[in-house]
PDB file of N, CA and C in Angstrom:
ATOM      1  N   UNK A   1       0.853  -1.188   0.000  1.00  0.00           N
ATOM      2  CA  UNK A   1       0.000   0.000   0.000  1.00  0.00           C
ATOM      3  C   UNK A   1       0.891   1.242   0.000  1.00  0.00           C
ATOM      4  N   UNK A   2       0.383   2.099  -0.649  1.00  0.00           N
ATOM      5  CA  UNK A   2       1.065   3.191  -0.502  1.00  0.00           C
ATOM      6  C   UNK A   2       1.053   3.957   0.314  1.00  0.00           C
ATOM      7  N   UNK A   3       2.544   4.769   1.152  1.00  0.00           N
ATOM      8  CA  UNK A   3       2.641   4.502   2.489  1.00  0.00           C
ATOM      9  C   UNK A   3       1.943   6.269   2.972  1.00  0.00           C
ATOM     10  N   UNK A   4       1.764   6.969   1.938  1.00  0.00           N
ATOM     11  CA  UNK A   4       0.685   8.167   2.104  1.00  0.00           C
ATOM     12  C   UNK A   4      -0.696   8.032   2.288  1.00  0.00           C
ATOM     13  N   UNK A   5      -1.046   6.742   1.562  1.00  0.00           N
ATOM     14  CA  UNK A   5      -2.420   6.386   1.794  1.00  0.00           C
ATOM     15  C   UNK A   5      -2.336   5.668   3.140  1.00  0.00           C
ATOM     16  N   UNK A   6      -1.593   4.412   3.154  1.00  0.00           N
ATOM     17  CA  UNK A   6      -1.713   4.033   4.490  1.00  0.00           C
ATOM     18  C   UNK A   6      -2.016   5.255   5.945  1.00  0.00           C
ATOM     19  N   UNK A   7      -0.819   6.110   6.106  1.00  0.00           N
ATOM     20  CA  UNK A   7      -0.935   7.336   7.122  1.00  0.00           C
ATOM     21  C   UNK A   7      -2.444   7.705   6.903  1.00  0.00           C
ATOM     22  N   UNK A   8      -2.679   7.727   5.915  1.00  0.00           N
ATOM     23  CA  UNK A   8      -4.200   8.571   5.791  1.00  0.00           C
ATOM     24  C   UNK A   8      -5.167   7.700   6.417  1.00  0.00           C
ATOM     25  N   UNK A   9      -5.137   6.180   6.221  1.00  0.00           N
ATOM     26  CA  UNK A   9      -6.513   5.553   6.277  1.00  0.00           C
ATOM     27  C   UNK A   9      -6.247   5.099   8.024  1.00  0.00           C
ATOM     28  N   UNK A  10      -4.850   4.911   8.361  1.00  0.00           N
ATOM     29  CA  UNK A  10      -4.311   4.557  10.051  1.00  0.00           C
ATOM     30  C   UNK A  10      -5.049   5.752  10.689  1.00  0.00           C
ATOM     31  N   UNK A  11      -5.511   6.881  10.443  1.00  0.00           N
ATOM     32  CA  UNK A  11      -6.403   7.586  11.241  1.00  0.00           C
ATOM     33  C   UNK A  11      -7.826   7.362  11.476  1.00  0.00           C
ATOM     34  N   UNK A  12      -8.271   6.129  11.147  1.00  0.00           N
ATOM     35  CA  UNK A  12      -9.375   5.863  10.987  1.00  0.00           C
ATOM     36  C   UNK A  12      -9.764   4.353  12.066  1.00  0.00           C
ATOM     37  N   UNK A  13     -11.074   4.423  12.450  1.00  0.00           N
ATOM     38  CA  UNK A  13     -11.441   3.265  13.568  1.00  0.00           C
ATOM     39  C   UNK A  13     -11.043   2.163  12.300  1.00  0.00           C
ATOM     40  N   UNK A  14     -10.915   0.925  13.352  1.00  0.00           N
ATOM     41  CA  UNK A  14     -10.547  -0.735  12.714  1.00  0.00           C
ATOM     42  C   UNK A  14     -11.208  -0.891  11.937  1.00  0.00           C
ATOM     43  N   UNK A  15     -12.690  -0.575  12.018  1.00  0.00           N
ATOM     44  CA  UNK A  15     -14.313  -0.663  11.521  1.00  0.00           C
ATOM     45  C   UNK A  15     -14.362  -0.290   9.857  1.00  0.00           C
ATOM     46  N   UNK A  16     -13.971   1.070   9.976  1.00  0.00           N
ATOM     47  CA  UNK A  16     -13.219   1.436   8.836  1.00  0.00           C
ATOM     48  C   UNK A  16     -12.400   1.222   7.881  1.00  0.00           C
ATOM     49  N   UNK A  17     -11.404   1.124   8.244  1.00  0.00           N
ATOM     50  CA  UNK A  17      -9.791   0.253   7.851  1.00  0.00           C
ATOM     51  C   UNK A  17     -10.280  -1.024   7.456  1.00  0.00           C
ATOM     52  N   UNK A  18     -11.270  -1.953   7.982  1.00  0.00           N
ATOM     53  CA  UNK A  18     -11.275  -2.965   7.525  1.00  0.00           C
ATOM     54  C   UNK A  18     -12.488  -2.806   5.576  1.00  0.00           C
ATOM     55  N   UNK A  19     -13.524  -2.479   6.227  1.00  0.00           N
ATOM     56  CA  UNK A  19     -13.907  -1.658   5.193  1.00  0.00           C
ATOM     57  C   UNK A  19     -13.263  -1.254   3.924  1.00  0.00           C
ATOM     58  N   UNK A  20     -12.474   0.097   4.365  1.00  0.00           N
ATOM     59  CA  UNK A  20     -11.650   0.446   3.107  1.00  0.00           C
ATOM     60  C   UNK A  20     -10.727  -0.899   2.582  1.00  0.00           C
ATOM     61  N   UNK A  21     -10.238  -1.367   3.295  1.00  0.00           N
ATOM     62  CA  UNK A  21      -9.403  -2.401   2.907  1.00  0.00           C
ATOM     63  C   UNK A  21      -9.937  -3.548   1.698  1.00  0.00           C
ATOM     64  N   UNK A  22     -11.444  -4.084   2.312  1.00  0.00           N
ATOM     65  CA  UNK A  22     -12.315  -4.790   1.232  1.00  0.00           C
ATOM     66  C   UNK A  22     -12.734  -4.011   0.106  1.00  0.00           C
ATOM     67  N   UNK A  23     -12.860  -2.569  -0.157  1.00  0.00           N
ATOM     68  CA  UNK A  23     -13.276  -2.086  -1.505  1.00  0.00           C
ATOM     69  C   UNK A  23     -12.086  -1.769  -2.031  1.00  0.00           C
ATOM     70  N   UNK A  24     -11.185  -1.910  -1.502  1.00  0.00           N
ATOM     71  CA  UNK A  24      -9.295  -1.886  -2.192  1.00  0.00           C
ATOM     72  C   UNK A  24      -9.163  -2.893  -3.212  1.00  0.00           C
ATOM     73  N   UNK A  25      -9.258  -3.911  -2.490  1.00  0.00           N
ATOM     74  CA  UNK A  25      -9.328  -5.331  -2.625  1.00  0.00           C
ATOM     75  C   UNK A  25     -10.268  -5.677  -3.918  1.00  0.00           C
ATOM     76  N   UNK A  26     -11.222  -4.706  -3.877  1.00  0.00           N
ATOM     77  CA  UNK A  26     -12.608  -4.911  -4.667  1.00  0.00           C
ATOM     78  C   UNK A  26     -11.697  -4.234  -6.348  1.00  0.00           C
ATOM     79  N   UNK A  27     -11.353  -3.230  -5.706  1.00  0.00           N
ATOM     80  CA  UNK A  27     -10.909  -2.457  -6.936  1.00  0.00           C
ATOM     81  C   UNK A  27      -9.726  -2.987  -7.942  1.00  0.00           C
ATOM     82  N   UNK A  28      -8.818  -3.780  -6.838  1.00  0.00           N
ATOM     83  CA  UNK A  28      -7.733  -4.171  -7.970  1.00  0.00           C
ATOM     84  C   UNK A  28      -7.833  -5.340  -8.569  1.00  0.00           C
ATOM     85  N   UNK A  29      -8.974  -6.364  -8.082  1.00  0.00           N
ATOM     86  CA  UNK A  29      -9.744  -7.515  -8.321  1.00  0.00           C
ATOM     87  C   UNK A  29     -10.229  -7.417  -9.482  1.00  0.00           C
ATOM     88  N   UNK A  30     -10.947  -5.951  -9.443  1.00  0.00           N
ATOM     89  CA  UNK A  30     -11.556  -5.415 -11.240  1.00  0.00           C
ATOM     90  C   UNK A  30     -10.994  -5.041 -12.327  1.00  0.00           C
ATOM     91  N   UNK A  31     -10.162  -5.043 -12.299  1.00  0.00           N
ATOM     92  CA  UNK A  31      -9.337  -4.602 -13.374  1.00  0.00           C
ATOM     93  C   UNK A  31      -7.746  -5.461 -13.887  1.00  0.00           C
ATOM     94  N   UNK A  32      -7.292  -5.890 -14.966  1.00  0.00           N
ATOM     95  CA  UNK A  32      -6.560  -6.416 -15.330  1.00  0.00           C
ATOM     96  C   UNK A  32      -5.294  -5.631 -15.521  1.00  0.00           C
ATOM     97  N   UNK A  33      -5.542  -4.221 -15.798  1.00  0.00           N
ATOM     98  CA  UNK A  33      -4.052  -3.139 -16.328  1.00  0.00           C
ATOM     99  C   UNK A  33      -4.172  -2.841 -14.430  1.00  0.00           C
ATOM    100  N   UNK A  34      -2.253  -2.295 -14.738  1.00  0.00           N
ATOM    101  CA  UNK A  34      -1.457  -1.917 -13.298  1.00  0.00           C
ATOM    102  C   UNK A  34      -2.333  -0.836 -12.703  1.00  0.00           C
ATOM    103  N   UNK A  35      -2.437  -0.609 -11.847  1.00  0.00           N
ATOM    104  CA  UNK A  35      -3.451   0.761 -10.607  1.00  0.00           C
ATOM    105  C   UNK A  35      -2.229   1.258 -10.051  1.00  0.00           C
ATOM    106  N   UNK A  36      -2.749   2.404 -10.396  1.00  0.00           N
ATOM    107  CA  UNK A  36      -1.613   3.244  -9.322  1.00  0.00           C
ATOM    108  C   UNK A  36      -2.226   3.778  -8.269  1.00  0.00           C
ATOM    109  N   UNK A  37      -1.665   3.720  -7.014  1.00  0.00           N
ATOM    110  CA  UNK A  37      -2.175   4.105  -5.657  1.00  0.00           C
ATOM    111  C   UNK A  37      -1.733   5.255  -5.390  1.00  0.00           C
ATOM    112  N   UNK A  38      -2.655   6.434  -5.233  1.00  0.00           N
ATOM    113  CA  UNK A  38      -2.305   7.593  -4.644  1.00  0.00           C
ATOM    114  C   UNK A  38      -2.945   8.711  -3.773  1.00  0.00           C
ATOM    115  N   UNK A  39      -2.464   9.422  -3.193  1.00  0.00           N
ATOM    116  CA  UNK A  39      -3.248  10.665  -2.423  1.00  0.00           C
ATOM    117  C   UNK A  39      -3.447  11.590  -3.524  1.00  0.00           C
ATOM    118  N   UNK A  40      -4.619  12.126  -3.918  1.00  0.00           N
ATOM    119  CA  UNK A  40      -5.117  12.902  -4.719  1.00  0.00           C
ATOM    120  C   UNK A  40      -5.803  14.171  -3.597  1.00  0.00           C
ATOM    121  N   UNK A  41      -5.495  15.446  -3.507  1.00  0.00           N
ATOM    122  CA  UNK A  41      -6.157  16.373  -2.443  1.00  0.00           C
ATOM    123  C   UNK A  41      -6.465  15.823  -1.206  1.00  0.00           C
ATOM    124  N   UNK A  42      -5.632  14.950  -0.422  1.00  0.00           N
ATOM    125  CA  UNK A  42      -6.062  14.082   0.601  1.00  0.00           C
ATOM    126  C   UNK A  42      -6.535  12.786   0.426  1.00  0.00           C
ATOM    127  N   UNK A  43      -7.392  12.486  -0.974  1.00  0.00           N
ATOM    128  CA  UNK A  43      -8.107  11.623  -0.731  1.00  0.00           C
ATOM    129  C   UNK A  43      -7.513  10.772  -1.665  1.00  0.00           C
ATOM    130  N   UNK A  44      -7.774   8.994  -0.861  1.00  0.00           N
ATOM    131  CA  UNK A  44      -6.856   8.156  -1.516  1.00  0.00           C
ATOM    132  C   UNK A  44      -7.575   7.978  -2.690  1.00  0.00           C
ATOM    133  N   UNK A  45      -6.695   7.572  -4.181  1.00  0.00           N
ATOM    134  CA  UNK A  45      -6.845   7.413  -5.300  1.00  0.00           C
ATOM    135  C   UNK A  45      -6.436   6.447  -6.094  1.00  0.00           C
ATOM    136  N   UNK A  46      -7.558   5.896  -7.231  1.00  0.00           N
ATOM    137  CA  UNK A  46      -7.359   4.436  -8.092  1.00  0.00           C
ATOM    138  C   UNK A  46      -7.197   4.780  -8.995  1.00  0.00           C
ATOM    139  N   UNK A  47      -5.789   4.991 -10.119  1.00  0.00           N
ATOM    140  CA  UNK A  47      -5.684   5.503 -11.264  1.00  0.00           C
ATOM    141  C   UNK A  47      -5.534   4.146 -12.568  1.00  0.00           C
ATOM    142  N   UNK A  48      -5.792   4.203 -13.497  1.00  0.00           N
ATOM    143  CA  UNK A  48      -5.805   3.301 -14.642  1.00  0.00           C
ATOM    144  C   UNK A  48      -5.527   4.567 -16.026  1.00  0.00           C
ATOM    145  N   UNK A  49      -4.221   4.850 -16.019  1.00  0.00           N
ATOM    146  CA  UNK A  49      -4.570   6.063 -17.289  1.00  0.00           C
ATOM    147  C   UNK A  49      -4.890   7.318 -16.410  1.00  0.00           C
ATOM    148  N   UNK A  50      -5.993   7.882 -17.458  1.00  0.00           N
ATOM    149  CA  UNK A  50      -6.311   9.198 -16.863  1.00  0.00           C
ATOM    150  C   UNK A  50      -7.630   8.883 -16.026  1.00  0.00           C
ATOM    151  N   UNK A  51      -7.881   7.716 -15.535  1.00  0.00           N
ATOM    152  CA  UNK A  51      -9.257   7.425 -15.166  1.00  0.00           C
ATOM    153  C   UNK A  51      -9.123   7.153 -13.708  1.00  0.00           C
ATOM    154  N   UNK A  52     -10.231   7.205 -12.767  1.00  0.00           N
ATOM    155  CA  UNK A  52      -9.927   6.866 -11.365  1.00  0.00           C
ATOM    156  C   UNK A  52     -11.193   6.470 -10.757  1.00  0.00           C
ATOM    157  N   UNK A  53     -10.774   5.991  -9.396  1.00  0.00           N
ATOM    158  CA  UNK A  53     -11.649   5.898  -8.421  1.00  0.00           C
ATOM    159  C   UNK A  53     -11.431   6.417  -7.121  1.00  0.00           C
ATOM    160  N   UNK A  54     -11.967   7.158  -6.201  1.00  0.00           N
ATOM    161  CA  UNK A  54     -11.825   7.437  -5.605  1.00  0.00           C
ATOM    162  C   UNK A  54     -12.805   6.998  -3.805  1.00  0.00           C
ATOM    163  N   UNK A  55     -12.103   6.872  -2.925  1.00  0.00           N
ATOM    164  CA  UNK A  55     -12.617   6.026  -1.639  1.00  0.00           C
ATOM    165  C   UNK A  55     -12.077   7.139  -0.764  1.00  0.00           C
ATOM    166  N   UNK A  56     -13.414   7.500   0.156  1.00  0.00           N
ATOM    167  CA  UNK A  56     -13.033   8.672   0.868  1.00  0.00           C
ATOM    168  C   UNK A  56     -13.772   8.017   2.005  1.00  0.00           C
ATOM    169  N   UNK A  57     -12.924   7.457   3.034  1.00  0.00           N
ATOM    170  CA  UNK A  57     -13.496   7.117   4.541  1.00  0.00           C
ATOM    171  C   UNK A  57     -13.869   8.721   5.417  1.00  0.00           C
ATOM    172  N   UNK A  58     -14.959   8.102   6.163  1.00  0.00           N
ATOM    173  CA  UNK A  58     -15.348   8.591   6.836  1.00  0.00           C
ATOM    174  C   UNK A  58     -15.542   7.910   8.457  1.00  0.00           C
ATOM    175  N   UNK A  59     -16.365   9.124   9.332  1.00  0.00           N
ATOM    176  CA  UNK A  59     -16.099   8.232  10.322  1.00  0.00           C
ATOM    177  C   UNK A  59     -17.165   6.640  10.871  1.00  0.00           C
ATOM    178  N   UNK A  60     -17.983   6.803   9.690  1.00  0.00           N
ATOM    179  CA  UNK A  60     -19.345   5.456   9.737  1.00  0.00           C
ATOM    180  C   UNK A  60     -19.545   5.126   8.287  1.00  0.00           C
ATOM    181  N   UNK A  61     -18.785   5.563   7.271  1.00  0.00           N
ATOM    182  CA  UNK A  61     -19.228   5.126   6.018  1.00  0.00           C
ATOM    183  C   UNK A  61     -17.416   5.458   5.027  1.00  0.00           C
ATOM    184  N   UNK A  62     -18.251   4.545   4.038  1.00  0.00           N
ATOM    185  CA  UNK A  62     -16.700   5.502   3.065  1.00  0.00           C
ATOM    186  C   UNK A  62     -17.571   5.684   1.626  1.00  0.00           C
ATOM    187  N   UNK A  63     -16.929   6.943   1.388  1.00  0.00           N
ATOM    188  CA  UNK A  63     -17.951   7.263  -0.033  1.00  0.00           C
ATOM    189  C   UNK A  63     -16.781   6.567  -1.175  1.00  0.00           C
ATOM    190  N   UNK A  64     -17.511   6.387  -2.386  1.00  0.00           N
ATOM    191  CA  UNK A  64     -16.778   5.821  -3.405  1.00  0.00           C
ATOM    192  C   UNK A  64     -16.840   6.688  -4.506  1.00  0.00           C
ATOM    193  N   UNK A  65     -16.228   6.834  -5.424  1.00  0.00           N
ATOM    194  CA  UNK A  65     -16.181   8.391  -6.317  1.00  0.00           C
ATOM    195  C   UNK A  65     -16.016   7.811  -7.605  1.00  0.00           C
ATOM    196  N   UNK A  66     -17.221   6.837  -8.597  1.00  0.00           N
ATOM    197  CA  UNK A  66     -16.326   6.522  -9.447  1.00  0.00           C
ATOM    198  C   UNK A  66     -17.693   6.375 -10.391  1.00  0.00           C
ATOM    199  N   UNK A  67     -16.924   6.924 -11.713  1.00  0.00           N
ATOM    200  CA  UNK A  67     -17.669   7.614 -12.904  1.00  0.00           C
ATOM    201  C   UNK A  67     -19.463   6.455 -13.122  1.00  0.00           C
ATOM    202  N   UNK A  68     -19.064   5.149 -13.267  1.00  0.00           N
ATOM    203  CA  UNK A  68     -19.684   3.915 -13.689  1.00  0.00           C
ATOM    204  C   UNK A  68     -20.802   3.580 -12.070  1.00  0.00           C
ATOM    205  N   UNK A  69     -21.071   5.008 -11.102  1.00  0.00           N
ATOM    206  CA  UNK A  69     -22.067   4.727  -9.949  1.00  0.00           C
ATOM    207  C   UNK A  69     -23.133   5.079 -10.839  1.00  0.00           C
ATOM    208  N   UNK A  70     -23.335   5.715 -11.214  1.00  0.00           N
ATOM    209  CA  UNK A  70     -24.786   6.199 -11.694  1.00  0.00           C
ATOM    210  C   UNK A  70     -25.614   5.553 -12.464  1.00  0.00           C
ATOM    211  N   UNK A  71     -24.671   4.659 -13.273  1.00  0.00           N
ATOM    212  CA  UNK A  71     -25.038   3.873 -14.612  1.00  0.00           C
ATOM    213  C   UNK A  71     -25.521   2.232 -14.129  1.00  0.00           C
ATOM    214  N   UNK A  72     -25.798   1.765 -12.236  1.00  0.00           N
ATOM    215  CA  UNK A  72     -25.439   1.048 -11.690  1.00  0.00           C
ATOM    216  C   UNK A  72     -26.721   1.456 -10.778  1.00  0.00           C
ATOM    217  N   UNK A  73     -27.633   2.613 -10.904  1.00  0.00           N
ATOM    218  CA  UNK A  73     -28.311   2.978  -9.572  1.00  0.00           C
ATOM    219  C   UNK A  73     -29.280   1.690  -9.453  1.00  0.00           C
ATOM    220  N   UNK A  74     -30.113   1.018 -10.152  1.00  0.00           N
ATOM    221  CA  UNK A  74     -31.012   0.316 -10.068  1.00  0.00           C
ATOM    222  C   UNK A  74     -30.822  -0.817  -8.900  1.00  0.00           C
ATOM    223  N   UNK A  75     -29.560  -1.529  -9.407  1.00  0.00           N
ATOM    224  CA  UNK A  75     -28.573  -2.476  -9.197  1.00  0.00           C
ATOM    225  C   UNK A  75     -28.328  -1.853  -7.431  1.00  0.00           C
ATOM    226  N   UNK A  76     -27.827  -0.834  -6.899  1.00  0.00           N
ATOM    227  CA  UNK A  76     -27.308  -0.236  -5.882  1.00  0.00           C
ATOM    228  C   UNK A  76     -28.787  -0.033  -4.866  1.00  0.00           C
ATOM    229  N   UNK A  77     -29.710  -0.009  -5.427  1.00  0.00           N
ATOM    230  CA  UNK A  77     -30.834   0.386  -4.371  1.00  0.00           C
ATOM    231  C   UNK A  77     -30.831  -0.125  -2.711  1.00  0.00           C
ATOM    232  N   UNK A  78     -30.886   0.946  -2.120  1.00  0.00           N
ATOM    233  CA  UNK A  78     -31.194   0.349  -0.755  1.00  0.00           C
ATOM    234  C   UNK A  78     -29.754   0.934  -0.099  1.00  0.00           C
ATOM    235  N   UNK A  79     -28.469   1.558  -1.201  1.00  0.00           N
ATOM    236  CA  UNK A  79     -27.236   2.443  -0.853  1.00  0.00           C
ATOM    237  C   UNK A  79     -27.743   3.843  -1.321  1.00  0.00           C
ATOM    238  N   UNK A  80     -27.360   5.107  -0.623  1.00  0.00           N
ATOM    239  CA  UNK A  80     -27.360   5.788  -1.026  1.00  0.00           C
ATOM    240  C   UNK A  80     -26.342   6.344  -1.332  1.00  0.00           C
ATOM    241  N   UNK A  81     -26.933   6.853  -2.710  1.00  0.00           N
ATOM    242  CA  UNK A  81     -26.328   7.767  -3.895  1.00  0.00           C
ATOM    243  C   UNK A  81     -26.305   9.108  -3.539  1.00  0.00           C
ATOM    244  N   UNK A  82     -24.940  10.184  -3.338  1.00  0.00           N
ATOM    245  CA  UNK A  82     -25.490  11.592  -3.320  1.00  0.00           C
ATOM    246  C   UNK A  82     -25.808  12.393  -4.436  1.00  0.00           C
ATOM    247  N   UNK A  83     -26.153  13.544  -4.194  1.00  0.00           N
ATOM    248  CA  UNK A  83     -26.352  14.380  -5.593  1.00  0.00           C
ATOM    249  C   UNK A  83     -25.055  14.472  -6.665  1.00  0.00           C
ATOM    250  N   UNK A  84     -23.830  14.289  -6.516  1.00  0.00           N
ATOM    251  CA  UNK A  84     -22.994  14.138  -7.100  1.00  0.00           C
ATOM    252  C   UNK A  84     -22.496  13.007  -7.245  1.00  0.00           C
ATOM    253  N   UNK A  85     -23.285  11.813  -7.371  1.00  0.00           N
ATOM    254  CA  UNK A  85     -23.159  10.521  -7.549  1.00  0.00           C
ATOM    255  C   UNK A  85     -21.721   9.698  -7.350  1.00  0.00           C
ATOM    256  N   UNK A  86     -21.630   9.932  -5.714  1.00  0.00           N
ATOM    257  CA  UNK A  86     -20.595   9.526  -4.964  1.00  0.00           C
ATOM    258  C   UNK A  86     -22.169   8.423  -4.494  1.00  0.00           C
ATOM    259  N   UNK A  87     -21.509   6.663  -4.470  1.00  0.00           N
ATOM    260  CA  UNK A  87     -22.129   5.709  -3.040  1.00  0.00           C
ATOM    261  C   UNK A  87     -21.448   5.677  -2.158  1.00  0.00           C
ATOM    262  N   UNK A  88     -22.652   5.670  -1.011  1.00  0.00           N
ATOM    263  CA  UNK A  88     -21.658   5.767   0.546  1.00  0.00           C
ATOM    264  C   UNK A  88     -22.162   4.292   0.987  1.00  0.00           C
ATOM    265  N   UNK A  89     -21.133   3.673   1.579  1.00  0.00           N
ATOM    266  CA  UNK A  89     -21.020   2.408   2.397  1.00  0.00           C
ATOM    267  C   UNK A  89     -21.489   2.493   3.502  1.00  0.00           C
ATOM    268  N   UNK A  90     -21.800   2.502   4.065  1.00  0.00           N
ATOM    269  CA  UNK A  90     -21.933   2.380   5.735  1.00  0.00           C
ATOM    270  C   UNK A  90     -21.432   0.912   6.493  1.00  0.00           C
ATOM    271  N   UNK A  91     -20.933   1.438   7.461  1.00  0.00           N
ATOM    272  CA  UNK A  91     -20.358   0.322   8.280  1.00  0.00           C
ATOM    273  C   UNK A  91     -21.486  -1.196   8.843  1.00  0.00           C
ATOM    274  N   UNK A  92     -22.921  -0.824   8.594  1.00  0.00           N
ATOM    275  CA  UNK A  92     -23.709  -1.830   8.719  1.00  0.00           C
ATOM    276  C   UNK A  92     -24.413  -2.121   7.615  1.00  0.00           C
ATOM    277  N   UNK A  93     -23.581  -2.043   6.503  1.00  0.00           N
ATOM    278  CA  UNK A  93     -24.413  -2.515   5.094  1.00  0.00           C
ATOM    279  C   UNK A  93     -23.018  -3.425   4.755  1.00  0.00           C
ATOM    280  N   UNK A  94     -23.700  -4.653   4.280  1.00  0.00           N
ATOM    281  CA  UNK A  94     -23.205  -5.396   3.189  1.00  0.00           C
ATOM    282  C   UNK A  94     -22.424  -4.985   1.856  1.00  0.00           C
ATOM    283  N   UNK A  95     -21.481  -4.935   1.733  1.00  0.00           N
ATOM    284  CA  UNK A  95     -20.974  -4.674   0.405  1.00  0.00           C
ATOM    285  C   UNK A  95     -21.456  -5.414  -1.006  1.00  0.00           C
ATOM    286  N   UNK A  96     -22.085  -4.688  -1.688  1.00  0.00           N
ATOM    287  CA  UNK A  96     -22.016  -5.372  -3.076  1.00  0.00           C
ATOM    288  C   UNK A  96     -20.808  -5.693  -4.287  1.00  0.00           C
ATOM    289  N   UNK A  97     -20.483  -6.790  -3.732  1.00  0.00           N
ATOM    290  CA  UNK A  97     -19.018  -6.862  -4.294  1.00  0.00           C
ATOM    291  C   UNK A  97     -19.079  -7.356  -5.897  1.00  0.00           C
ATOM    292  N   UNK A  98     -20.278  -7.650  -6.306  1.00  0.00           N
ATOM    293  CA  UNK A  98     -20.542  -8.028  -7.454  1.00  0.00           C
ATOM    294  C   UNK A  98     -20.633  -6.729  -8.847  1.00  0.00           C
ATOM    295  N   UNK A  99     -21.596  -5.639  -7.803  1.00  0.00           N
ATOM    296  CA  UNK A  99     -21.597  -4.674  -8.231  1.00  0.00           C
ATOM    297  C   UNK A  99     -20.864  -3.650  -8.673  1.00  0.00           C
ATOM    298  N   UNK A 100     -19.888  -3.515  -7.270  1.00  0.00           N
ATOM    299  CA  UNK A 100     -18.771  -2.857  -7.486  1.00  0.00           C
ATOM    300  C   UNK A 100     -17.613  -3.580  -8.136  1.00  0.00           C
ATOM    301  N   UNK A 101     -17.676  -4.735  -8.414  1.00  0.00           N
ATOM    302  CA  UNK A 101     -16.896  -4.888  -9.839  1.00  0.00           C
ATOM    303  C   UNK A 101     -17.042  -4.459 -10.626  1.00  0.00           C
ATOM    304  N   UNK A 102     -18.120  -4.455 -11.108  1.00  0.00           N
ATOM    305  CA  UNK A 102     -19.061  -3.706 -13.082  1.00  0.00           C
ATOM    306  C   UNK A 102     -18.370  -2.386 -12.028  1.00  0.00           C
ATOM    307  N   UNK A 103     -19.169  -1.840 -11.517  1.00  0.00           N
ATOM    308  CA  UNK A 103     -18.630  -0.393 -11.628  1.00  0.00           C
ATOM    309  C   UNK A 103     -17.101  -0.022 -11.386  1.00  0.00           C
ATOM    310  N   UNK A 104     -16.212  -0.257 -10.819  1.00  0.00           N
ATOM    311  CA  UNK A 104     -14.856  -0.123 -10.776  1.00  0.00           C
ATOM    312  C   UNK A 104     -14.198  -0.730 -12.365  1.00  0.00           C
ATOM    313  N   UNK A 105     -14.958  -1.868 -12.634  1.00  0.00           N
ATOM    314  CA  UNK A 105     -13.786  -2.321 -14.387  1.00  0.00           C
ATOM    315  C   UNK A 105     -14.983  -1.426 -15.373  1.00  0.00           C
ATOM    316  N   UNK A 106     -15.744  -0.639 -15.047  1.00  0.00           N
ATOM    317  CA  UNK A 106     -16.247   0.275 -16.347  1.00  0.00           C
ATOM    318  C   UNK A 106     -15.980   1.552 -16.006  1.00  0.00           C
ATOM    319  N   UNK A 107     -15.493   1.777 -14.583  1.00  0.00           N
ATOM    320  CA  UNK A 107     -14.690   3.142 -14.883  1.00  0.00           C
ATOM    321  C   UNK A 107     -13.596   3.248 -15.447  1.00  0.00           C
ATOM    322  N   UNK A 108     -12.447   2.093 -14.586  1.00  0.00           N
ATOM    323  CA  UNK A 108     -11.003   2.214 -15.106  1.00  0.00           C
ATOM    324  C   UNK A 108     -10.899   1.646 -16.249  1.00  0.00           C
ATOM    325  N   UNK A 109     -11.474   0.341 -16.833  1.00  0.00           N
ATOM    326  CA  UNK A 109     -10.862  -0.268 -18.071  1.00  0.00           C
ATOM    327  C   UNK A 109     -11.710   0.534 -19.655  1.00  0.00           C
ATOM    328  N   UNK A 110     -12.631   1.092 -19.406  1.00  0.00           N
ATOM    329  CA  UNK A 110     -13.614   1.756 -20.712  1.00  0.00           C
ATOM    330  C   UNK A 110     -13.160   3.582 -20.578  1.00  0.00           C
ATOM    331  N   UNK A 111     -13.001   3.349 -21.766  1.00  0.00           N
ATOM    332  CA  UNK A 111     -12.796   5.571 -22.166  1.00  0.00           C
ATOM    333  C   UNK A 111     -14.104   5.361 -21.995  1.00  0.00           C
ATOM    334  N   UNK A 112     -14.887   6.104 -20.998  1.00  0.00           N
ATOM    335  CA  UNK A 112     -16.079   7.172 -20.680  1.00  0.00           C
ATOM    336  C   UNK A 112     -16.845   8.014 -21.473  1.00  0.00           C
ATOM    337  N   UNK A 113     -17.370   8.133 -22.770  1.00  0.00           N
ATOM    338  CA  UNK A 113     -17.704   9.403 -23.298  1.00  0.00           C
ATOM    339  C   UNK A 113     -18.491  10.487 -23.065  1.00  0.00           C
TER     340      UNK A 113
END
């Protein structure tokens, strides 16, 4: 892990950390080309090219920042979506790990138009 992101996410409860850790996991699972791990304005970042994802813990949820949420809402029901179509996790929801595959390999591996 990259050791800027690590510092960043070590400020965070176990609850969390474990969390972020499974949609990490989720993300490099999805995709076949190299990810680069980085701090982008604080917030840790999934690069493929010029394309990304972005996972912003919080202190009961972690939002996910990635182009292919919106195109996915049907599928996601029962998570909420914000107005800027970030999904937030919450620490007592189930991860859709099925889901967030399609959406993590159709952000990073597809040009977007």
């Amino acid at each position: 892990m990259n050791e800027n992101v690590k510092e960043c996410i070590d400020k965070f409860s176990d609850e969390i950390k474990q969390l972020y850790l499974q949609l990490r996991k989720i993300i490099y699972d999805s995709v076949s080309q190299e990810v680069a791990e980085k701090l982008w304005a604080k917030i840790p970042s999934y690069y493929v090219g010029d394309r990304f994802v972005r996972l912003i813990p919080f202190k009961d949820h972690v939002n996910i920042e990635a182009h292919a949420v919106t195109m996915h809402q049907e599928e996601l029901n029962g998570y909420k979506i914000t107005p800027k179509g970030m999904l937030q996790i919450y620490l007592n929801q189930t991860v859709p790990d099925d889901v967030l595959r399609q959406v993590f390999s159709e952000t990073l591996s597809e040009i977007i138009q």
